[in-house]
N, C-alpha and C. Protein backbone atom coordinates (compact mmCIF):
# COMPACT_ATOMS: atom_id res chain seq x y z
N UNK A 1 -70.30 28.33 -26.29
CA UNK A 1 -69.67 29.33 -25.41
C UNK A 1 -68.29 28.91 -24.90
N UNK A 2 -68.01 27.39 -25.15
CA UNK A 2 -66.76 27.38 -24.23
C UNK A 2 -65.72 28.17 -24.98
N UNK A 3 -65.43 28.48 -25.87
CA UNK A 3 -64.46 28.86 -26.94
C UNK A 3 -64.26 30.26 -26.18
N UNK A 4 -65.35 31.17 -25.72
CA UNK A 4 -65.03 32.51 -24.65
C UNK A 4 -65.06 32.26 -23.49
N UNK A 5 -65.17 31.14 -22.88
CA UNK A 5 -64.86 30.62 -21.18
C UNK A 5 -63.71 31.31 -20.77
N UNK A 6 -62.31 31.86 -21.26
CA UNK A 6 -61.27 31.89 -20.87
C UNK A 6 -61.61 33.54 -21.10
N UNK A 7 -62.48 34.09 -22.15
CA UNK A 7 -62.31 35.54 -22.19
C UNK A 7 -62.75 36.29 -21.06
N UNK A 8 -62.02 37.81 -20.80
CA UNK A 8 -62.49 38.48 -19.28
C UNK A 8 -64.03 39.08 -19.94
N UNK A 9 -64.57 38.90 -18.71
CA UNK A 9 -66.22 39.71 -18.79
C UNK A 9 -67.03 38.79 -19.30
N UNK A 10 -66.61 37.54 -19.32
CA UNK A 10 -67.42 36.71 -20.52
C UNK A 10 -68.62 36.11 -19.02
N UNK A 11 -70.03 36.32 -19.55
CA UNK A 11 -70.95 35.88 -18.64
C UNK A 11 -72.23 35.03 -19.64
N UNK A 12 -72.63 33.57 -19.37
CA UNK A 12 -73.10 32.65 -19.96
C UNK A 12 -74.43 32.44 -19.46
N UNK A 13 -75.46 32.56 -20.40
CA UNK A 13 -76.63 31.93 -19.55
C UNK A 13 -77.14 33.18 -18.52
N UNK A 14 -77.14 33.91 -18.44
CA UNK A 14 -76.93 35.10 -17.47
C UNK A 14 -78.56 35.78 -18.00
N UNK A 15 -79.29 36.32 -17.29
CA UNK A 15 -80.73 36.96 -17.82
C UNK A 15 -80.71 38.17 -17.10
N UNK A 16 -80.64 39.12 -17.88
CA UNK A 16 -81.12 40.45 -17.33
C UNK A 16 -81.69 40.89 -16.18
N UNK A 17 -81.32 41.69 -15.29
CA UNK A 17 -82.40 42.07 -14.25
C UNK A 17 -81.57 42.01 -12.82
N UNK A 18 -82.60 41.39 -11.52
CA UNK A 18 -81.88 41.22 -10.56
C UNK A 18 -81.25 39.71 -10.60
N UNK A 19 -80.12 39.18 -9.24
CA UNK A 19 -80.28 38.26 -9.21
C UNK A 19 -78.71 38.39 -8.76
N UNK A 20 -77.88 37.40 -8.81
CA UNK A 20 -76.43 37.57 -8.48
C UNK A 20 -75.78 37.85 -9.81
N UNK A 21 -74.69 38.70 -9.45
CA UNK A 21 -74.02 38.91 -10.70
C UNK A 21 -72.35 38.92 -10.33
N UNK A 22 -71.53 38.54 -11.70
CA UNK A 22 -70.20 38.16 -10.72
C UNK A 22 -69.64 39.59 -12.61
N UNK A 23 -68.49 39.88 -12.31
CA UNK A 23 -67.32 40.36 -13.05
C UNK A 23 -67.11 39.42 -14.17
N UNK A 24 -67.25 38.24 -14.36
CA UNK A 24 -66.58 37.12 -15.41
C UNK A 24 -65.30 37.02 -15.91
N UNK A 25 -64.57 37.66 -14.74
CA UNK A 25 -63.23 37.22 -14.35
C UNK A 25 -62.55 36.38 -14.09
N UNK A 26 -63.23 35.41 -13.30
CA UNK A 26 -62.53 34.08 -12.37
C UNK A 26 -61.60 33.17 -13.00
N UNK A 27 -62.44 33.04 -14.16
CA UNK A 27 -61.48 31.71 -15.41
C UNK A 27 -60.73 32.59 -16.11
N UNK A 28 -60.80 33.83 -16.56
CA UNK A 28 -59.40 34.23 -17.47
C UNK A 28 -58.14 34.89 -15.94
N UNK A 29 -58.59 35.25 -14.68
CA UNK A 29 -57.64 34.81 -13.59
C UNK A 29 -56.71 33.59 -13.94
N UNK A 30 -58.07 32.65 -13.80
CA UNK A 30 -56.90 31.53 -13.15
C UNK A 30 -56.31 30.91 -14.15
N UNK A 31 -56.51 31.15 -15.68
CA UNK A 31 -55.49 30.78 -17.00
C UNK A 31 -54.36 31.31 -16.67
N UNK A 32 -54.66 32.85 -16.55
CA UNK A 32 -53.17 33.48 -16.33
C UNK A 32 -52.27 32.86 -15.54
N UNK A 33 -53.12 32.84 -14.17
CA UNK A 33 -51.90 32.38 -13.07
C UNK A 33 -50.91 30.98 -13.45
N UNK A 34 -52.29 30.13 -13.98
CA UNK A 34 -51.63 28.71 -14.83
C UNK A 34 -50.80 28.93 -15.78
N UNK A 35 -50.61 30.06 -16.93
CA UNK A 35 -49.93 29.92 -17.29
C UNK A 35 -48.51 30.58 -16.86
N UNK A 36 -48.81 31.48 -15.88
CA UNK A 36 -47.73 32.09 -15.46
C UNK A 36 -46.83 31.11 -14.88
N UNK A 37 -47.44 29.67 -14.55
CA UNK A 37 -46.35 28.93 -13.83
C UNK A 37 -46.32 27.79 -14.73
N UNK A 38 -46.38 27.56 -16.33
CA UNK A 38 -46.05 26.93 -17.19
C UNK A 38 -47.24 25.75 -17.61
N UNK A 39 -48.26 25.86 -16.69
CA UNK A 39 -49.06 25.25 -17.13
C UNK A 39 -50.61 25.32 -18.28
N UNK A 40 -51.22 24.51 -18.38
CA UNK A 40 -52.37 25.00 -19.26
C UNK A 40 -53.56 24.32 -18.54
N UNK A 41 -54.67 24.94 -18.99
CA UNK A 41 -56.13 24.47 -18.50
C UNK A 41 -56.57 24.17 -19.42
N UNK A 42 -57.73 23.75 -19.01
CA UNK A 42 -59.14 23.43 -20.47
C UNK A 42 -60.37 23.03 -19.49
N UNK A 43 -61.29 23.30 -20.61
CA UNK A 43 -62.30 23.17 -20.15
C UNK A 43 -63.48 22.36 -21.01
N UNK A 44 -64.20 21.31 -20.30
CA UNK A 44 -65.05 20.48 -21.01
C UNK A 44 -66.70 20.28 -20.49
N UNK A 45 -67.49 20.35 -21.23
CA UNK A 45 -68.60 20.30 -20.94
C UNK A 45 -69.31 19.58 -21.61
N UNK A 46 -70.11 18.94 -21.22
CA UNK A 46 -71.53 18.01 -21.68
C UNK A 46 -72.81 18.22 -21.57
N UNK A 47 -73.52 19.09 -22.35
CA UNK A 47 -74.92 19.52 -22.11
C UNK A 47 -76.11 18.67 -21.43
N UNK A 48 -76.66 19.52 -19.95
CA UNK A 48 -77.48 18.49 -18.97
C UNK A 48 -76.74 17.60 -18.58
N UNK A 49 -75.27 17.83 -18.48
CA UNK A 49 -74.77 16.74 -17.57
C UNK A 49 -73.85 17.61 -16.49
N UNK A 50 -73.35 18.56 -16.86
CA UNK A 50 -72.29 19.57 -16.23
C UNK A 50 -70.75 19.87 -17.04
N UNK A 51 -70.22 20.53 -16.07
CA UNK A 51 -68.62 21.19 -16.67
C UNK A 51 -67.49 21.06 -16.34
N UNK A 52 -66.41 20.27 -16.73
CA UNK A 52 -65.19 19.88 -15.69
C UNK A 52 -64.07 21.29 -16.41
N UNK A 53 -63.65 21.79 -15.33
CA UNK A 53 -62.24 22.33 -15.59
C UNK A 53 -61.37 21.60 -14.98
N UNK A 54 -60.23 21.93 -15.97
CA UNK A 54 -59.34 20.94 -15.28
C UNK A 54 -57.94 21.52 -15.54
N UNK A 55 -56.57 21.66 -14.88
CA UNK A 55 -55.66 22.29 -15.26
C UNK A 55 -54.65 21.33 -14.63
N UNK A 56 -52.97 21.90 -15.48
CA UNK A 56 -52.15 20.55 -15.49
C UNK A 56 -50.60 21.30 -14.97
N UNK A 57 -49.97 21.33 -14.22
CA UNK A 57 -48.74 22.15 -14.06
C UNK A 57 -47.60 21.23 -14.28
N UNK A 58 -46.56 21.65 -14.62
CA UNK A 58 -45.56 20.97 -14.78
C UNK A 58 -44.89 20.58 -13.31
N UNK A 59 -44.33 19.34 -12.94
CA UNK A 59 -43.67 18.91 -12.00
C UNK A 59 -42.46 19.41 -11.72
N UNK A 60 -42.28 20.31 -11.20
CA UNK A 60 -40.44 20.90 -11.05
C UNK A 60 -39.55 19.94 -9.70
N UNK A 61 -38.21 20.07 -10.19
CA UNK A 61 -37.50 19.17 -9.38
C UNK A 61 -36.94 20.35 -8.87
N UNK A 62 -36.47 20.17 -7.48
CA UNK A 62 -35.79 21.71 -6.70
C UNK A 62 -34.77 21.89 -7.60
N UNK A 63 -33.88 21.21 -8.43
CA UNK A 63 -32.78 22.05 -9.49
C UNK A 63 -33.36 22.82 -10.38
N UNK A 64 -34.52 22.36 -11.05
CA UNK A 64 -35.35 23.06 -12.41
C UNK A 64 -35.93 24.39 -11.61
N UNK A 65 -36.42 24.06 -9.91
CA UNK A 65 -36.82 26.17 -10.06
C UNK A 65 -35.75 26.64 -9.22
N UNK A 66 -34.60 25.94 -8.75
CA UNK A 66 -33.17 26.80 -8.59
C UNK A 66 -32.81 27.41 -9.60
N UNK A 67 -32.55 26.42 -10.87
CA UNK A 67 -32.60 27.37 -12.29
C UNK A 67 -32.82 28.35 -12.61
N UNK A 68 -34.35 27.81 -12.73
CA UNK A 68 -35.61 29.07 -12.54
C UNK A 68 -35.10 30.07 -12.26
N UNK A 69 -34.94 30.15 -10.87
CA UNK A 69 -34.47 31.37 -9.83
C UNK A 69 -33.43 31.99 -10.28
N UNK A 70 -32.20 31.03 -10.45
CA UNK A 70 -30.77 31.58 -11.08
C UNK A 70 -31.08 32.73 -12.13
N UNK A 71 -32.01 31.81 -13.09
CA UNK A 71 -32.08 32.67 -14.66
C UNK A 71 -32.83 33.61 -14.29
N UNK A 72 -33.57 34.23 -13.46
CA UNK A 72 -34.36 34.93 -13.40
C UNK A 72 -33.59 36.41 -12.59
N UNK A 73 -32.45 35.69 -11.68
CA UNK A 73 -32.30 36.51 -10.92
C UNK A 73 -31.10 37.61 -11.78
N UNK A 74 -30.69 36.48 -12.12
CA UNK A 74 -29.54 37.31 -13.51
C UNK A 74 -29.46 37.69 -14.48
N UNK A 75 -30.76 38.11 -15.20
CA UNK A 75 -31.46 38.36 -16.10
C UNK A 75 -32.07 40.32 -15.20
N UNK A 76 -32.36 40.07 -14.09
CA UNK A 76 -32.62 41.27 -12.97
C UNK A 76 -31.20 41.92 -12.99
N UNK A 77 -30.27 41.31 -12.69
CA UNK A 77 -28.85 41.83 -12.79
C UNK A 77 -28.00 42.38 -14.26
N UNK A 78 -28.34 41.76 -14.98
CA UNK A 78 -27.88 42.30 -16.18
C UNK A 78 -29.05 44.09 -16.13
N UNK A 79 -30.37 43.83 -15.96
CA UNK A 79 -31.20 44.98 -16.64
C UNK A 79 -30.21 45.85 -15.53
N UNK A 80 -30.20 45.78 -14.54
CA UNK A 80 -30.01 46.47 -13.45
C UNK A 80 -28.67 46.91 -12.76
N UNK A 81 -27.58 46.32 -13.27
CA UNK A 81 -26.07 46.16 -13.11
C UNK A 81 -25.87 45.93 -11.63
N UNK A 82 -27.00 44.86 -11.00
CA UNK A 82 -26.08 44.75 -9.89
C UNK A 82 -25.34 43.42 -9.76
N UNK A 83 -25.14 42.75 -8.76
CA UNK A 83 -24.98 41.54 -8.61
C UNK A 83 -25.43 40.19 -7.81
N UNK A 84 -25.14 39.23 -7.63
CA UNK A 84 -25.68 37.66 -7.62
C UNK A 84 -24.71 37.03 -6.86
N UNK A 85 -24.84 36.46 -5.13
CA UNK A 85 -24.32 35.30 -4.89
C UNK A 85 -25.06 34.47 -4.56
N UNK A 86 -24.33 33.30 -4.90
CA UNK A 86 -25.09 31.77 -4.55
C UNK A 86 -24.24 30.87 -3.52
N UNK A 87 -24.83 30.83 -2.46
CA UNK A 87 -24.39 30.15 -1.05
C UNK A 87 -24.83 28.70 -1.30
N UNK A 88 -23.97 27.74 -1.48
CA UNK A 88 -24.23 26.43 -1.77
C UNK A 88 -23.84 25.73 -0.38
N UNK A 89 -24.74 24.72 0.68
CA UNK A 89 -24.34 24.12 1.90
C UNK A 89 -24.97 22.50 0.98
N UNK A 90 -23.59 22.10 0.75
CA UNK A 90 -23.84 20.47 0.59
C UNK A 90 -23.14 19.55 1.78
N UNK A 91 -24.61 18.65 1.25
CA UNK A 91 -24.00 17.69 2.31
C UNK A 91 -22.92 16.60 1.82
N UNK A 92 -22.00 16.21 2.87
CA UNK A 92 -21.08 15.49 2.91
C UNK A 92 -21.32 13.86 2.27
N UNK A 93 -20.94 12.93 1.98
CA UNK A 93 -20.94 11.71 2.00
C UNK A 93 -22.33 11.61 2.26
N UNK A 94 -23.53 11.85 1.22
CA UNK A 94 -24.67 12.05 1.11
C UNK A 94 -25.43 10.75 1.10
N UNK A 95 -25.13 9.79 0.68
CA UNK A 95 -25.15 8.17 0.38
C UNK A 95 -25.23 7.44 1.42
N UNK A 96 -24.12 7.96 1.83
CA UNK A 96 -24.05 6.93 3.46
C UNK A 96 -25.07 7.40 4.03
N UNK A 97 -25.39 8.91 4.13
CA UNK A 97 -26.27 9.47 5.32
C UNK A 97 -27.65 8.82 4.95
N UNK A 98 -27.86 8.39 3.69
CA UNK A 98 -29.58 7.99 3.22
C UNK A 98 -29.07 6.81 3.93
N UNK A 99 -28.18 5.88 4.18
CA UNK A 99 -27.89 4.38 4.48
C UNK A 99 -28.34 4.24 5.85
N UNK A 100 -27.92 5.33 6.62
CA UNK A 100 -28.01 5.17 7.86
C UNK A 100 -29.01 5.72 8.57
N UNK A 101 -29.81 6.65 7.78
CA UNK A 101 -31.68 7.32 8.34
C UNK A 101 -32.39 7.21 7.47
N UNK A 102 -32.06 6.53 6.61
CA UNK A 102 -33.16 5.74 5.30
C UNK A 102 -33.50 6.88 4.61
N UNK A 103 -34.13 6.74 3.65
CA UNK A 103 -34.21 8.07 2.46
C UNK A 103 -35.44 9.24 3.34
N UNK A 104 -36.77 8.90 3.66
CA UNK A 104 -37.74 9.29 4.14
C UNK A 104 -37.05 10.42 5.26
N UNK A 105 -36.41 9.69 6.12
CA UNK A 105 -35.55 10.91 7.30
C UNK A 105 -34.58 11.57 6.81
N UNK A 106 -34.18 11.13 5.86
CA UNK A 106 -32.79 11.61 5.21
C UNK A 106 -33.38 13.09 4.60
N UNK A 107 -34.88 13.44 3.75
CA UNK A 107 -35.38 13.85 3.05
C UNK A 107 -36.09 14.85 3.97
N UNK A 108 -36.66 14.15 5.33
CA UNK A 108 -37.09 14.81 6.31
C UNK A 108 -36.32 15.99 7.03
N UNK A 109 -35.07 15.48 6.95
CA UNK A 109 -33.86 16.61 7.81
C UNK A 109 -34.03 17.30 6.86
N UNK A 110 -33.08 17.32 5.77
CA UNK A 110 -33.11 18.43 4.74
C UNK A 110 -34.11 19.06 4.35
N UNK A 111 -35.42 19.19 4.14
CA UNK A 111 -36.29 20.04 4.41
C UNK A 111 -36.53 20.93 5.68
N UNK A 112 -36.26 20.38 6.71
CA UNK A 112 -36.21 20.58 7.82
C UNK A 112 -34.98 21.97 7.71
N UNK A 113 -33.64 21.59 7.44
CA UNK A 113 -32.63 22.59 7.39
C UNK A 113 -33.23 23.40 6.25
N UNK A 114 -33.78 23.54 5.60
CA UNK A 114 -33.90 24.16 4.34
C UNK A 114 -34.94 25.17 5.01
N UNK A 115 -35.78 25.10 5.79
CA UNK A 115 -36.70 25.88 6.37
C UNK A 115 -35.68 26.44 7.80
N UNK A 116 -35.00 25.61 8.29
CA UNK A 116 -34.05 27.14 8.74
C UNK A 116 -33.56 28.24 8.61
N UNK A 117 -32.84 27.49 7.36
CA UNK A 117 -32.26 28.75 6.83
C UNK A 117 -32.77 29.97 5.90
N UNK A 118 -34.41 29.39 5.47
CA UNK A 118 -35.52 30.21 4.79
C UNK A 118 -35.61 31.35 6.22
N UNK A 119 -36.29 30.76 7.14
CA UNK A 119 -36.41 31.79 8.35
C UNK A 119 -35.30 32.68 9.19
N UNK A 120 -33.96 31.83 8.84
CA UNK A 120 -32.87 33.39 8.58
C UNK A 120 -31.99 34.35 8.35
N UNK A 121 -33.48 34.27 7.03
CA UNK A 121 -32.60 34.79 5.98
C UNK A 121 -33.71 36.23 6.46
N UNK A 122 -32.97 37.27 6.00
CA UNK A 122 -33.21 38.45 6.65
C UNK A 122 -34.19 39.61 5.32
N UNK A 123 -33.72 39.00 4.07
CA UNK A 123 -34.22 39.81 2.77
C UNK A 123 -35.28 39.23 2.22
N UNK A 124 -36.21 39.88 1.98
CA UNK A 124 -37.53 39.15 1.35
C UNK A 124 -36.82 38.26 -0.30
N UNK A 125 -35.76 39.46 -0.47
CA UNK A 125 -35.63 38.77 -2.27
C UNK A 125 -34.62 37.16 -1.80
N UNK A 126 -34.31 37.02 -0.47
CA UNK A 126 -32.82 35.68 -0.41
C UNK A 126 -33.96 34.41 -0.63
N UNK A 127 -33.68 33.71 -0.80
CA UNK A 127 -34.24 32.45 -0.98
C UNK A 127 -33.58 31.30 -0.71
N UNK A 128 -33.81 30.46 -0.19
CA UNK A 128 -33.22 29.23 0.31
C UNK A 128 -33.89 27.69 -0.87
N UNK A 129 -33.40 27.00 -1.22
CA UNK A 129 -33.59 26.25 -2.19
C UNK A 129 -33.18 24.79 -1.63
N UNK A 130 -33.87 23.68 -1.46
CA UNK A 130 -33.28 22.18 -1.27
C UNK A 130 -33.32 21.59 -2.53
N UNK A 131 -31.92 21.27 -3.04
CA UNK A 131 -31.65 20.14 -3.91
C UNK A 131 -31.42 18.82 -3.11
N UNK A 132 -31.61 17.82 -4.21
CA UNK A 132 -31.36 16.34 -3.91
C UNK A 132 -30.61 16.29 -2.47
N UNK A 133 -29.03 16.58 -2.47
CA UNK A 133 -28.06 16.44 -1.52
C UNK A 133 -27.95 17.98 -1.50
N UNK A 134 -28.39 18.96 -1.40
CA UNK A 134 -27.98 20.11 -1.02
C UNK A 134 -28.80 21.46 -0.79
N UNK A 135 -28.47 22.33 -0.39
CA UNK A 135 -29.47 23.45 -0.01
C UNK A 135 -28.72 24.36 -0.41
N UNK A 136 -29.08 25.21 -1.75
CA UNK A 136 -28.84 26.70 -1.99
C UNK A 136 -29.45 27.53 -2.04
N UNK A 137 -28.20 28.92 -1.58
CA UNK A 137 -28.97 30.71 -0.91
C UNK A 137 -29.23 31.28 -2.09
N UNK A 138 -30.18 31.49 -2.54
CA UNK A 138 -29.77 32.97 -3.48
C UNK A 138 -29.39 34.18 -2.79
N UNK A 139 -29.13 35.04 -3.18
CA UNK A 139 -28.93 36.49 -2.81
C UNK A 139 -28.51 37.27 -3.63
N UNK A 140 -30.00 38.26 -4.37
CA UNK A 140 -29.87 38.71 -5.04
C UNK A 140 -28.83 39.87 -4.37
N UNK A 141 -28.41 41.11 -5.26
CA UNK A 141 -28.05 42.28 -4.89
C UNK A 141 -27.01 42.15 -3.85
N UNK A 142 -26.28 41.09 -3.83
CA UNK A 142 -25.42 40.78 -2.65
C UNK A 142 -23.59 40.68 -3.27
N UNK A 143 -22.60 41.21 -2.56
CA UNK A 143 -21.39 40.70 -2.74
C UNK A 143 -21.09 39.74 -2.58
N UNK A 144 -19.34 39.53 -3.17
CA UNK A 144 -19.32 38.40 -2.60
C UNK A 144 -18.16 38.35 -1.04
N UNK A 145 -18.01 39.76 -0.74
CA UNK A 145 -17.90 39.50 0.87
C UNK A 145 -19.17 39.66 1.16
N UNK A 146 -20.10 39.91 1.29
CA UNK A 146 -20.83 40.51 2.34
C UNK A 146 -21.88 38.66 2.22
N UNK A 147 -21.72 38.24 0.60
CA UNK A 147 -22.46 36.93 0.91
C UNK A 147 -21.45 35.55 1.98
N UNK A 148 -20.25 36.04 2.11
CA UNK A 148 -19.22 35.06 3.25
C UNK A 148 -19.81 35.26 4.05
N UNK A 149 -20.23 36.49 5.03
CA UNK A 149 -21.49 36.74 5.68
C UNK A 149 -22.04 36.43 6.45
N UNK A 150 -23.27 36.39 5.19
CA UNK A 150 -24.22 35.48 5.68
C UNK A 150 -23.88 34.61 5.50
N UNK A 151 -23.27 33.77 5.20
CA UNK A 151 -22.85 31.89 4.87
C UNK A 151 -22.28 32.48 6.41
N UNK A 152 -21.68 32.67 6.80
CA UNK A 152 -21.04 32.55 8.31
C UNK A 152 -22.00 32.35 9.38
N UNK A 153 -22.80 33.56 9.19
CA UNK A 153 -23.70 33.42 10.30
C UNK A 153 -25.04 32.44 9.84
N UNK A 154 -25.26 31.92 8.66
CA UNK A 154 -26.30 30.72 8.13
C UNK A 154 -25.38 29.36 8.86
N UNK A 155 -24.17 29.46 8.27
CA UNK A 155 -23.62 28.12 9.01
C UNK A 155 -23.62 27.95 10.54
N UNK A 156 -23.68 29.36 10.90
CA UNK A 156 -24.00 28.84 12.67
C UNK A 156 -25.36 28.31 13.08
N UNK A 157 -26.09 29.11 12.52
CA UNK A 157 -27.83 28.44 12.36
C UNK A 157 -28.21 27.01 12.16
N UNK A 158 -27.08 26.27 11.28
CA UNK A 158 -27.32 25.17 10.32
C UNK A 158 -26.42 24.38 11.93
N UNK A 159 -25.80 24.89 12.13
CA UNK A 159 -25.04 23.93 13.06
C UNK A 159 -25.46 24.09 14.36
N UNK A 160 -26.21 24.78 15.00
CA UNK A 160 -27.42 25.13 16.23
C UNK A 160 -28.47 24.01 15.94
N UNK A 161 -29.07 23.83 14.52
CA UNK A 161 -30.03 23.14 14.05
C UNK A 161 -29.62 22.27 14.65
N UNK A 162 -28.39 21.77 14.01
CA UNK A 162 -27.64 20.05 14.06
C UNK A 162 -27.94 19.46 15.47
N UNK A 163 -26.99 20.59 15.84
CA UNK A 163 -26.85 20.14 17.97
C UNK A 163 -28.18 19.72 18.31
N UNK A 164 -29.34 20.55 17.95
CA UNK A 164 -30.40 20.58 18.75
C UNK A 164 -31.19 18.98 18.48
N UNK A 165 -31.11 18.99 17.24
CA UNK A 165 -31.82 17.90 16.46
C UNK A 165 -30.84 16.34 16.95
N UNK A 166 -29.60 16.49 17.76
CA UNK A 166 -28.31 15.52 17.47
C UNK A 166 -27.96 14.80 16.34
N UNK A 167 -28.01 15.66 15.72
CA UNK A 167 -27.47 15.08 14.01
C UNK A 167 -25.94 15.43 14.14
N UNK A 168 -25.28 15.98 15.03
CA UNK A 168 -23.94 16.44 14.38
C UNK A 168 -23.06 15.77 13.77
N UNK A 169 -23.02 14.50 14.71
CA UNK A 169 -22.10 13.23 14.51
C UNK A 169 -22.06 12.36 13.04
N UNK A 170 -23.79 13.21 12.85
CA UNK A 170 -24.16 12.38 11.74
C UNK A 170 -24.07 13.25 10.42
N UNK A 171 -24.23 14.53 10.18
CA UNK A 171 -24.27 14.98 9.02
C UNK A 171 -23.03 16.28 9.20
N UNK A 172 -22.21 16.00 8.10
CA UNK A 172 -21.48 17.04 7.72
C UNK A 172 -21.51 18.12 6.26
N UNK A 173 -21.38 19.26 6.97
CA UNK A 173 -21.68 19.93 5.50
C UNK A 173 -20.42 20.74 5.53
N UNK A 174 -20.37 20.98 3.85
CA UNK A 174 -19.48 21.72 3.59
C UNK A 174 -20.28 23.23 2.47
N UNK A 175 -19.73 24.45 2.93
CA UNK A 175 -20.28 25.71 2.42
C UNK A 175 -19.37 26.20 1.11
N UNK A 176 -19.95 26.76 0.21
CA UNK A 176 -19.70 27.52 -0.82
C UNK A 176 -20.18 28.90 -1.38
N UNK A 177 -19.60 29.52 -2.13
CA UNK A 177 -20.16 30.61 -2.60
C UNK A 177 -19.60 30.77 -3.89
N UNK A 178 -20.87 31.42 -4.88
CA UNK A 178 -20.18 31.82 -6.27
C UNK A 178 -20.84 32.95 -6.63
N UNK A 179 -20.59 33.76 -7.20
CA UNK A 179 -20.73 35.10 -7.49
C UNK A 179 -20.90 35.85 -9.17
N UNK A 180 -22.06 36.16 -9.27
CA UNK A 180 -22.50 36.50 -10.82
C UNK A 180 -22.44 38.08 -10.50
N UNK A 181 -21.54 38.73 -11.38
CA UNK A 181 -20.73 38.58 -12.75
C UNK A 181 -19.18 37.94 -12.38
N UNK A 182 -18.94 38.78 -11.01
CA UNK A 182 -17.68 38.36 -11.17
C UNK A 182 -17.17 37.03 -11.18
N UNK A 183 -17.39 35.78 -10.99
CA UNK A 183 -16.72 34.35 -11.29
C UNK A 183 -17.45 33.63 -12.17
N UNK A 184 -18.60 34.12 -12.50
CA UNK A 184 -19.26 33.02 -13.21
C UNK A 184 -20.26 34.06 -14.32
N UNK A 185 -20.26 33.94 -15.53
CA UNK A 185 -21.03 34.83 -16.30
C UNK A 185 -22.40 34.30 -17.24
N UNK A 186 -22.53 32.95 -17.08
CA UNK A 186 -23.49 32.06 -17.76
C UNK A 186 -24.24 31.03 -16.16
N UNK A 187 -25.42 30.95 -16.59
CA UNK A 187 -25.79 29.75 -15.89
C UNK A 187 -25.43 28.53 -15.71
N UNK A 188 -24.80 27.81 -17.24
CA UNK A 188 -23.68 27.22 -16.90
C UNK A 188 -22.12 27.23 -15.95
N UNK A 189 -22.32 28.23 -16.20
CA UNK A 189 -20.60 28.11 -15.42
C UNK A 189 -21.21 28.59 -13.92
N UNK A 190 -22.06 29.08 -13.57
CA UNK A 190 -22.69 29.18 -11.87
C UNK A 190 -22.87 28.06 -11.63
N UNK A 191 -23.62 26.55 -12.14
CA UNK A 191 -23.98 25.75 -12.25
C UNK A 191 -22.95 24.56 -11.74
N UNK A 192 -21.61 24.67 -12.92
CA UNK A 192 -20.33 24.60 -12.47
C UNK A 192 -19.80 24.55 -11.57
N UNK A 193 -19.94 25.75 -10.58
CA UNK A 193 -19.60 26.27 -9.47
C UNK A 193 -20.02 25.61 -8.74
N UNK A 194 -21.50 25.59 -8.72
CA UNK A 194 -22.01 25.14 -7.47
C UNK A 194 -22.25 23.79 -7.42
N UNK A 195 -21.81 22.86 -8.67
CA UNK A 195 -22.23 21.51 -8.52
C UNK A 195 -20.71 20.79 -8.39
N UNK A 196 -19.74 21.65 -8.96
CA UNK A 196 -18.24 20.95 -8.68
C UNK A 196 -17.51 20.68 -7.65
């Protein structure tokens, strides 16, 4: 039977009549969802001993589902003709700052800012992203005045954070924006943008 474990409706061992009965849904669910996020399952069994499932996802680094996001979002823009900015807030002299709050706090803040600026952001589709040394906005369906913006009023947020936390002295950032179609027409050259 394992060979239909993954098929929908598939019910094993099951005897007619009363008793509990389920859909035989659950495992071709949760393939999908696994594979929807690049991973695979399997399943192994040993008769009179029991059944391990077991499933494996790929490790993403915050650049690989910024990517992600990028390619996905501009791929929405092409079907759809609208447009794409990307609000890039890097940090300054990034090196020194791990030197002087050690990597662990260093790693701690920036998550920390990265969930600021997730909470305000005002559009279900904006997304806030932490790379290594940096935190980028998406915004789908956005200009690129109207994304100066929000980078205006995100950078006051980011710098409210600072005060409150007394990081000011200590971390400086500098803001960017790049804009799909008009400055950048490949993921490469957004990429460009936002890493140059």
């Amino acid at each position: 039977d394992l060979t239909k474990a993954f098929h929908k409706f598939s019910q094993f061992s099951r005897e007619i009549g009363p008793g509990d009965r389920g859909t035989g849904l659950g495992l071709s669910i949760c393939k999908k969802l696994i594979e929807l996020h690049h991973g695979r399952v399997k399943i192994e069994s040993v008769p009179m001993k029991g059944t391990t499932v077991s499933f494996f996802l790929p490790q993403y680094t915050h650049r690989d589902l910024f990517k992600e996001s990028i390619s996905q979002a501009m791929s929405r823009c092409v079907d759809e003709g609208g447009s794409l900015s990307i609000i890039i807030f890097d940090i300054l002299d990034f090196e020194a700052l791990e030197k002087r709050l050690g990597v662990k706090q260093t790693e701690l803040v920036l998550l920390k800012m990265e969930k600021v600026i997730n909470d305000a952001l005002r559009r279900v589709a904006d997304v806030a992203i932490k790379d290594t040394k940096a935190i980028m906005v998406l915004l789908p369906d956005t200009k690129k005045e109207n994304a100066y913006i929000v980078m205006g009023r995100l950078s006051q947020v980011l710098e409210d954070f600072l005060i409150r936390e007394q990081m000011t002295s200590k971390i400086e950032v500098h803001s960017n924006v790049v804009c799909f179609p008009e400055e950048a027409k490949t993921l490469e050259e957004i990429l460009d943008g936002i890493y140059s």
